[in-house]
Protein backbone atom coordinates (compact mmCIF):
# COMPACT_ATOMS: atom_id res chain seq x y z
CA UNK A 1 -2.76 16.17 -25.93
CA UNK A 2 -0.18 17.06 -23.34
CA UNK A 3 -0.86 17.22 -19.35
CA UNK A 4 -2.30 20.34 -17.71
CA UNK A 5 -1.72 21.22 -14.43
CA UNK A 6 -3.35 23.09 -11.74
CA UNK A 7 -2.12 25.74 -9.21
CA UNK A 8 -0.29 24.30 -6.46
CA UNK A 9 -2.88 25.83 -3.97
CA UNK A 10 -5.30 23.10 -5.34
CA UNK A 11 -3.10 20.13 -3.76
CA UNK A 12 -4.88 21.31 -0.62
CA UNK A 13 -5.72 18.03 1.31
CA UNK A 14 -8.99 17.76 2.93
CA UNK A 15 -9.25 18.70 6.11
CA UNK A 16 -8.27 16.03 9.00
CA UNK A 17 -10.49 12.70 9.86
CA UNK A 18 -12.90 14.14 13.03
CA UNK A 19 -13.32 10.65 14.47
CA UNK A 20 -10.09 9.41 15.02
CA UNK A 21 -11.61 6.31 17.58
CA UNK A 22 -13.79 5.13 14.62
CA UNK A 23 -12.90 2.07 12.32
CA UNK A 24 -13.97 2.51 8.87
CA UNK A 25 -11.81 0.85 6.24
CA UNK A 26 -14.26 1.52 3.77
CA UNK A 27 -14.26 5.23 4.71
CA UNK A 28 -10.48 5.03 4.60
CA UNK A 29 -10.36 3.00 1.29
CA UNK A 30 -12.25 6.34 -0.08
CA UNK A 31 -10.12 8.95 1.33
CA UNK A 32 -7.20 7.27 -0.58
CA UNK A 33 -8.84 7.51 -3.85
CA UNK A 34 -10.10 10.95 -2.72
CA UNK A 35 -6.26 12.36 -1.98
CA UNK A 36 -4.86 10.47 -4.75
CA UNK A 37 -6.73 11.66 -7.53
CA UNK A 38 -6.83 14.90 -5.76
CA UNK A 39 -2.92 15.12 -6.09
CA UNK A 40 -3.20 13.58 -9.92
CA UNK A 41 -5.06 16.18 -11.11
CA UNK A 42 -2.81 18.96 -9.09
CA UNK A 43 0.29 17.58 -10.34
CA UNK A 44 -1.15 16.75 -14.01
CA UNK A 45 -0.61 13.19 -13.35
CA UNK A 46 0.24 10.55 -11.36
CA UNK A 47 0.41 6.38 -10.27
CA UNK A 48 -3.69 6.78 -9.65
CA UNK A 49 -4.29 2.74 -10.89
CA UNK A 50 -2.53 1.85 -8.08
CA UNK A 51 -4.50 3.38 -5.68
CA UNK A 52 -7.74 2.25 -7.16
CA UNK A 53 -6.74 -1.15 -6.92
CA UNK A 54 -4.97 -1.32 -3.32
CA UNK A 55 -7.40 1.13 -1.51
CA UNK A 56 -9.51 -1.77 0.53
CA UNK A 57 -6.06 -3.70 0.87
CA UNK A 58 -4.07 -0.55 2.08
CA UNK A 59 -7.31 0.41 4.81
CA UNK A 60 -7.89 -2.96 6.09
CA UNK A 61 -4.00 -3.51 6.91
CA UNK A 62 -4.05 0.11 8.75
CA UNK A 63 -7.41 -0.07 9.94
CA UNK A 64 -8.04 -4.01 11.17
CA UNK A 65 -5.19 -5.86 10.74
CA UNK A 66 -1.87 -4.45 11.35
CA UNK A 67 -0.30 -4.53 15.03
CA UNK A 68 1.62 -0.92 14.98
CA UNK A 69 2.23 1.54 17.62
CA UNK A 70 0.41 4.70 18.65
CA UNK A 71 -0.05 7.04 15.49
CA UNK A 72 1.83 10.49 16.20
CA UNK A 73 0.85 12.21 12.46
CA UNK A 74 4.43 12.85 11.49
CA UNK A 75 4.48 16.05 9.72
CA UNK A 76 6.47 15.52 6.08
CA UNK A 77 10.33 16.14 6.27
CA UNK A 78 13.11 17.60 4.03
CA UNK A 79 15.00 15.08 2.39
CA UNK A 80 19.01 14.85 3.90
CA UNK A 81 17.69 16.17 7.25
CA UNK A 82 17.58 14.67 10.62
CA UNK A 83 13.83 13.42 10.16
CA UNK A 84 14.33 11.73 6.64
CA UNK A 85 17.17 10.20 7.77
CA UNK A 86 15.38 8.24 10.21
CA UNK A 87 13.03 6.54 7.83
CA UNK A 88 9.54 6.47 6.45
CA UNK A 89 9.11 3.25 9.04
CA UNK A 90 8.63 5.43 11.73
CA UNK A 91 5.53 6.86 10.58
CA UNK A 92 4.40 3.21 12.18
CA UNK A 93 4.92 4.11 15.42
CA UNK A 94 7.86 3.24 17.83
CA UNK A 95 8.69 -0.51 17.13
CA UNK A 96 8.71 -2.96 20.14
CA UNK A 97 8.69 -6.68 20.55
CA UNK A 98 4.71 -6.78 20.08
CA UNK A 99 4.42 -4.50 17.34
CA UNK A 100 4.49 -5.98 13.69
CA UNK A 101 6.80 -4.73 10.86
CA UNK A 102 5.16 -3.68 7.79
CA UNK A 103 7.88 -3.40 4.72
CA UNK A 104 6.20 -2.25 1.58
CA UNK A 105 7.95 -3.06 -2.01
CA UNK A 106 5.70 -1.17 -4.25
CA UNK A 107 7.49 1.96 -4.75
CA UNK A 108 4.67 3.39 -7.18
CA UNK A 109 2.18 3.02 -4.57
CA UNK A 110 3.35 6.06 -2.91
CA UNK A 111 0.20 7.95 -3.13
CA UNK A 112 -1.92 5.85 -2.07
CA UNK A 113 0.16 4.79 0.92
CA UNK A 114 0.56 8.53 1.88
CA UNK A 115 -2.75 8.82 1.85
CA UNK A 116 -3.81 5.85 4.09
CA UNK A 117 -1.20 7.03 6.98
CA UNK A 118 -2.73 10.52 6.44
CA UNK A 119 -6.27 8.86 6.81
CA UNK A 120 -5.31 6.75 10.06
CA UNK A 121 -3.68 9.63 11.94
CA UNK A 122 -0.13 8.23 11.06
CA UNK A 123 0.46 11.33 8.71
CA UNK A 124 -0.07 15.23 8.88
CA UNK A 125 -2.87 15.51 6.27
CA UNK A 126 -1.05 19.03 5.48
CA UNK A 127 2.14 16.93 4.07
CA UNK A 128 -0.04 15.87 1.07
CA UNK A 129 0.09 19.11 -0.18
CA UNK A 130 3.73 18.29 -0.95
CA UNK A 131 3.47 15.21 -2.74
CA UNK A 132 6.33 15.41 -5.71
CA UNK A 133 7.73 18.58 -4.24
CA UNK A 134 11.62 18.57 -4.70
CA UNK A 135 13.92 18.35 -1.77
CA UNK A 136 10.54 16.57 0.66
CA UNK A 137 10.39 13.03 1.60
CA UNK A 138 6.55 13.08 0.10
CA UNK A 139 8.02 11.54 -3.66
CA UNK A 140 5.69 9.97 -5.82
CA UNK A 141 8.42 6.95 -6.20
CA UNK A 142 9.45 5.84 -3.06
CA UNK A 143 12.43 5.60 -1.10
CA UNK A 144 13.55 4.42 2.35
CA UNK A 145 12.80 8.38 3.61
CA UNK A 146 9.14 8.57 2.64
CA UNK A 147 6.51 7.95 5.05
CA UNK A 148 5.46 4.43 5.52
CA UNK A 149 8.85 3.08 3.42
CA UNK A 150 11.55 1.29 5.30
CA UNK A 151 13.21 0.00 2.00
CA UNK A 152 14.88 1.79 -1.27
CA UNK A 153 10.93 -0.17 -2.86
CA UNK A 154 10.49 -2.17 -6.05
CA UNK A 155 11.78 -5.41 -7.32
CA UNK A 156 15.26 -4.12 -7.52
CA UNK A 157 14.96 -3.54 -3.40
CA UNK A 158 14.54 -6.96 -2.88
CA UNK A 159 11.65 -5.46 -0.14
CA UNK A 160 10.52 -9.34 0.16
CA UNK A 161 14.14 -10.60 0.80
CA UNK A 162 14.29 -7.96 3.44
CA UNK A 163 10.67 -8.89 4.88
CA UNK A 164 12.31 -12.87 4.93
CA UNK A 165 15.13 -11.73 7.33
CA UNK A 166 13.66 -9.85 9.67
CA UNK A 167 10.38 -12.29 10.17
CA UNK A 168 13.45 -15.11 10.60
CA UNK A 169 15.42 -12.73 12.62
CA UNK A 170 12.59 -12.35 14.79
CA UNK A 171 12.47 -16.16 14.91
CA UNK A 172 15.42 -16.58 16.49
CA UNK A 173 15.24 -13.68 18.84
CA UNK A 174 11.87 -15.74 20.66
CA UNK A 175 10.05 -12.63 19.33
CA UNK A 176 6.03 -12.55 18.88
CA UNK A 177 6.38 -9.98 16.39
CA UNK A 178 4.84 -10.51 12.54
CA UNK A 179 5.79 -8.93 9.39
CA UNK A 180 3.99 -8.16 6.47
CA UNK A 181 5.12 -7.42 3.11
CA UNK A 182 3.32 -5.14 0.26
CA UNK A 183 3.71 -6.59 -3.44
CA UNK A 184 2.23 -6.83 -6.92
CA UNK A 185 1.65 -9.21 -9.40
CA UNK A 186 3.92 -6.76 -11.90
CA UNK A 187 6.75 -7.75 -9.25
CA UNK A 188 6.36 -11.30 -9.38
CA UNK A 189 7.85 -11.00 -12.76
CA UNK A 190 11.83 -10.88 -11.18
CA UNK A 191 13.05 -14.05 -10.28
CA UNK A 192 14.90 -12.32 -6.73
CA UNK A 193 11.05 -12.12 -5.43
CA UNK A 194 11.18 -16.06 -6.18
CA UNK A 195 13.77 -16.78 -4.43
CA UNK A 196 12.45 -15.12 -1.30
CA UNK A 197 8.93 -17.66 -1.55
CA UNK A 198 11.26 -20.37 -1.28
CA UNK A 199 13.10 -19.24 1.15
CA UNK A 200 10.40 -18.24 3.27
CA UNK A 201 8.55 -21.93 2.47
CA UNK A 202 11.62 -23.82 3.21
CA UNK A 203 12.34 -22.40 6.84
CA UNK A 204 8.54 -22.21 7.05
CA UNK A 205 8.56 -18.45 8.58
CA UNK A 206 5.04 -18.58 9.37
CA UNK A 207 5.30 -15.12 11.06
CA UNK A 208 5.39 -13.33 7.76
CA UNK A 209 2.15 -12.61 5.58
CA UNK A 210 2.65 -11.13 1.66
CA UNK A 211 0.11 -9.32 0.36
CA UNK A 212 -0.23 -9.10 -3.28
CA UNK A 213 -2.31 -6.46 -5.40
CA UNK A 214 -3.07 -8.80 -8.36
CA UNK A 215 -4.50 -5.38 -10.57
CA UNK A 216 -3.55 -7.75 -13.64
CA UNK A 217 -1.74 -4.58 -15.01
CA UNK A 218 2.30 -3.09 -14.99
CA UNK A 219 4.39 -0.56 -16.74
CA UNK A 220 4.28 -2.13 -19.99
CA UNK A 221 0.58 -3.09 -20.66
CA UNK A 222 -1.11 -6.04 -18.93
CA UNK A 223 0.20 -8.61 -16.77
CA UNK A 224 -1.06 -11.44 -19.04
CA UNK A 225 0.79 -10.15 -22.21
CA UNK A 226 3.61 -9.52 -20.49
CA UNK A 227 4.65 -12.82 -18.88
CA UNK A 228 1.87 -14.67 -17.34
CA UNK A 229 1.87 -15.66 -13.54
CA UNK A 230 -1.07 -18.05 -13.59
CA UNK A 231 -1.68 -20.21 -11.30
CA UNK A 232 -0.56 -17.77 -9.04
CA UNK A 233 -1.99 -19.71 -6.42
CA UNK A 234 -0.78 -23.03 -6.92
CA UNK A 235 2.55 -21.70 -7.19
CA UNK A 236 3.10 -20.71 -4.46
CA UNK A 237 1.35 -23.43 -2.63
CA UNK A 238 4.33 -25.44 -4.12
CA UNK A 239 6.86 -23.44 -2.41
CA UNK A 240 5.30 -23.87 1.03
CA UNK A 241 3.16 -20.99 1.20
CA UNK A 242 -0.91 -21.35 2.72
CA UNK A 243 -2.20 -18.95 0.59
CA UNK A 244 -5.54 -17.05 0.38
CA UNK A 245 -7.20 -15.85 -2.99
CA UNK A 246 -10.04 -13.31 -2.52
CA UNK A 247 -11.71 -10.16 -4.31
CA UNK A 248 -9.46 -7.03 -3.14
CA UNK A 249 -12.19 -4.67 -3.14
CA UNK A 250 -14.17 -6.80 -0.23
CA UNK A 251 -13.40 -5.54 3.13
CA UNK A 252 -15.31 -8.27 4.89
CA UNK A 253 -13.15 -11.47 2.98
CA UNK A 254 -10.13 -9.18 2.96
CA UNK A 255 -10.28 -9.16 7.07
CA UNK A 256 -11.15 -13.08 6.44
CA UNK A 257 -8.50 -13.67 4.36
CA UNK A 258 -5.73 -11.70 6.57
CA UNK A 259 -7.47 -14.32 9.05
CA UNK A 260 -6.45 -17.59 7.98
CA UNK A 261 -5.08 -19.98 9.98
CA UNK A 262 -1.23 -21.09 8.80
CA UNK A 263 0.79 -22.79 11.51
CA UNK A 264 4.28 -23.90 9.44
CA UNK A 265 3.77 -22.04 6.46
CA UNK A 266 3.87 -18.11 5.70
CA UNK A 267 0.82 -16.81 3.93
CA UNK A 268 0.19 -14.78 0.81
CA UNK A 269 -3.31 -13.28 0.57
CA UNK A 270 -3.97 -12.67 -3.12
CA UNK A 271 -6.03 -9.71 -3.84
CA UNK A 272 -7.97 -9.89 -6.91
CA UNK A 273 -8.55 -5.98 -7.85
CA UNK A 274 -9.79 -3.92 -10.88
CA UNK A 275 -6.77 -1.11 -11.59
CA UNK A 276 -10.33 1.91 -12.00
CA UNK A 277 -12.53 0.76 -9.29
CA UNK A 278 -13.95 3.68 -7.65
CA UNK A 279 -12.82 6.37 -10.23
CA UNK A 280 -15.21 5.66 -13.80
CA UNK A 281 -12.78 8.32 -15.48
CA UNK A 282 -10.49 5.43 -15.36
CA UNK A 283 -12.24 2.72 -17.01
CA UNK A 284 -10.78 4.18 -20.28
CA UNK A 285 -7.53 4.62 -19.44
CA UNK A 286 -5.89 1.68 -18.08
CA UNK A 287 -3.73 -0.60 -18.11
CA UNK A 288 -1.53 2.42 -17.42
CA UNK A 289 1.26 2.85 -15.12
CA UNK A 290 1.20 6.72 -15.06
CA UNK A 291 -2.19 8.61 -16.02
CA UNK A 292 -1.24 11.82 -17.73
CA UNK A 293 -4.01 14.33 -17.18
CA UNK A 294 -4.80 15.70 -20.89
CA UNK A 295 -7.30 18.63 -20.92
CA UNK A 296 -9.85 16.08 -22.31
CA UNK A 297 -9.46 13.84 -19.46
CA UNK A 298 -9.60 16.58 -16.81
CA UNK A 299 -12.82 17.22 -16.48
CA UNK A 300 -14.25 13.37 -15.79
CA UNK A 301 -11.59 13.01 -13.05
CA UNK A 302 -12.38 16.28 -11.29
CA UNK A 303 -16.12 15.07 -12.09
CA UNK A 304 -15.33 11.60 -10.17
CA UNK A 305 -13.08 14.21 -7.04
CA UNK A 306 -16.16 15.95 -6.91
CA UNK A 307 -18.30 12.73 -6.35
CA UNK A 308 -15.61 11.43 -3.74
CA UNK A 309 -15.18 14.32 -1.72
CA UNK A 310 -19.16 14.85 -0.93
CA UNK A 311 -19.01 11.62 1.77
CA UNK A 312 -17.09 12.52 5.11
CA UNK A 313 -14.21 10.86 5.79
CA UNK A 314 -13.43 8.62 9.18
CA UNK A 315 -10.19 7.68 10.80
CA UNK A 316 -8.51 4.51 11.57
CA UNK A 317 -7.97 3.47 15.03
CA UNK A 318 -3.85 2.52 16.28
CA UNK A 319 -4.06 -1.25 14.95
CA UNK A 320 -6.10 -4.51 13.95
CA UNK A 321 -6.73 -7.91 15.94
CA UNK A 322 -4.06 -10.53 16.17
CA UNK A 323 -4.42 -13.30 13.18
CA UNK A 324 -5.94 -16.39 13.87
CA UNK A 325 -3.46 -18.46 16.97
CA UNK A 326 -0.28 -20.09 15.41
CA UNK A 327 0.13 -24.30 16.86
């Protein structure tokens, strides 16, 4: 049965976070599966696994982890315009020697990260009502103009090679400053995200922390059946890499994890996740990429939007705790 879709009027975000001094990743982890499926059903589909599985990871980097500067809710901007130009990065705040760099290479993730910026201040909650408009930075695959993107994203942008240079830059500038880098187990797949592990092992840039979704699922079916990455871990211990393995849906061993101590080595933090947590309607669909919203399908979602939107909502505060000290 083919997609239906809603008036734009019901792409309507929910109204602004009230609390904007109050940390609650959890909260936050909700609000992303909230606006995502929100926009899904609005649009008649959309990349909704991916929030379900990165919601935790996405709040805990915005909400307890990530060093960034003041958030300034960016309204969205018109793609070949002044703002766009400028980059999604900025919608991390003004970057300065103890600020860290957050490059995300998950292009399809685009929902969910608009929706975590919109959660922690960093976005104008009204720009969600243009997510896949044409001609607005708001696209549900990424680019170097939308909010939160500093890279064109995906295994083709090499987002991990880029996250390797400026974390060595950085190195040799005597700068404090860490960067993180967004993957997923679907990008391990290209050998050019390889070759950035062992780059990053060999000159032991222990500055830079990877964070990988490990939702077990990409475009083509499941992860497994596809080309199998297992031991994940192991691998990359091999390269150089300290590497933490914990359940992505756990905001307590996520903050843990993010934690760990890894003087000489960078770390990857493996996040174990389930591509329908928080969203039942979803048990039945996936693995899939892109949920199409049939007319049978509509009513469990907006049945699970209902259930999401009846908790309140709070915001982020600017940035996390530094990581454990570095010998």
């Amino acid at each position: 049965m083919s997609p239906s879709r809603t008036p734009r009027t019901s792409r309507t975000p929910s109204p602004s976070p009230s609390s904007p001094d109050s940390t609650d990743a959890r909260s936050v982890a909700r609000a992303i599966r909230r606006e995502s499926l929100r926009a899904t059903l609005a649009l008649g589909g959309g990349y909704l696994a991916q929030a379900c599985s990165s919601a935790e990871l996405l709040a805990v980097l915005y909400c307890d982890v990530l060093r960034l500067g003041k958030p300034l809710a960016l309204p969205a901007a018109r793609l070949g315009g002044p703002e766009a130009a400028l980059g999604g990065g900025r919608h991390n705040g003004q970057a300065d020697e103890g600020s860290d760099r957050f490059l995300i290479g998950s292009c399809h993730y685009a929902m969910a990260v608009y929706s975590a910026l919109a959660a922690c201040g960093r976005l104008d909650p009204s720009a969600l009502g243009l997510l896949g408009e044409s001609g607005w930075n708001m696209e549900l695959v990424a680019s170097a103009a939308s909010p939160g993107y500093e890279t064109t994203t995906g295994s083709l942008g090499q987002t991990l090679s880029c996250a390797c240079g400026c974390a060595h830059a950085s190195r040799l500038l005597g700068r404090e400053r860490r960067v993180f880098c967004l993957a997923t187990d679907g990008e391990l797949d290209e050998g050019q995200m390889w070759e950035a592990i062992q780059a990053a092992g060999a000159r032991r840039l222990d500055n830079l922390v990877l964070a990988v979704d490990v939702n077990r699922q990409q475009a083509e079916g499941w992860t497994e059946d596809i080309s199998p990455l297992e031991p994940l871990g192991r691998r990359l211990e091999d390269f150089g890499w300290a590497v933490a393995r914990v359940d992505g849906h756990d905001v307590d061993a996520l903050r843990a994890a993010f934690a760990t101590e890894h003087a000489g080595r960078p770390l990857c933090v493996l996040c174990d996740t389930d591509p329908a947590r928080g969203i039942p309607a979803m048990a039945d669909v996936v693995p899939c990429h892109f949920v199409h919203v049939t007319d049978e399908l509509r009513p469990r979602l907006q049945a699970d939007l209902d259930a999401l939107s009846r908790t309140p909502v709070a915001a982020c505060s600017e940035g996390g705790e530094p990581l454990a000290p570095r010998a």
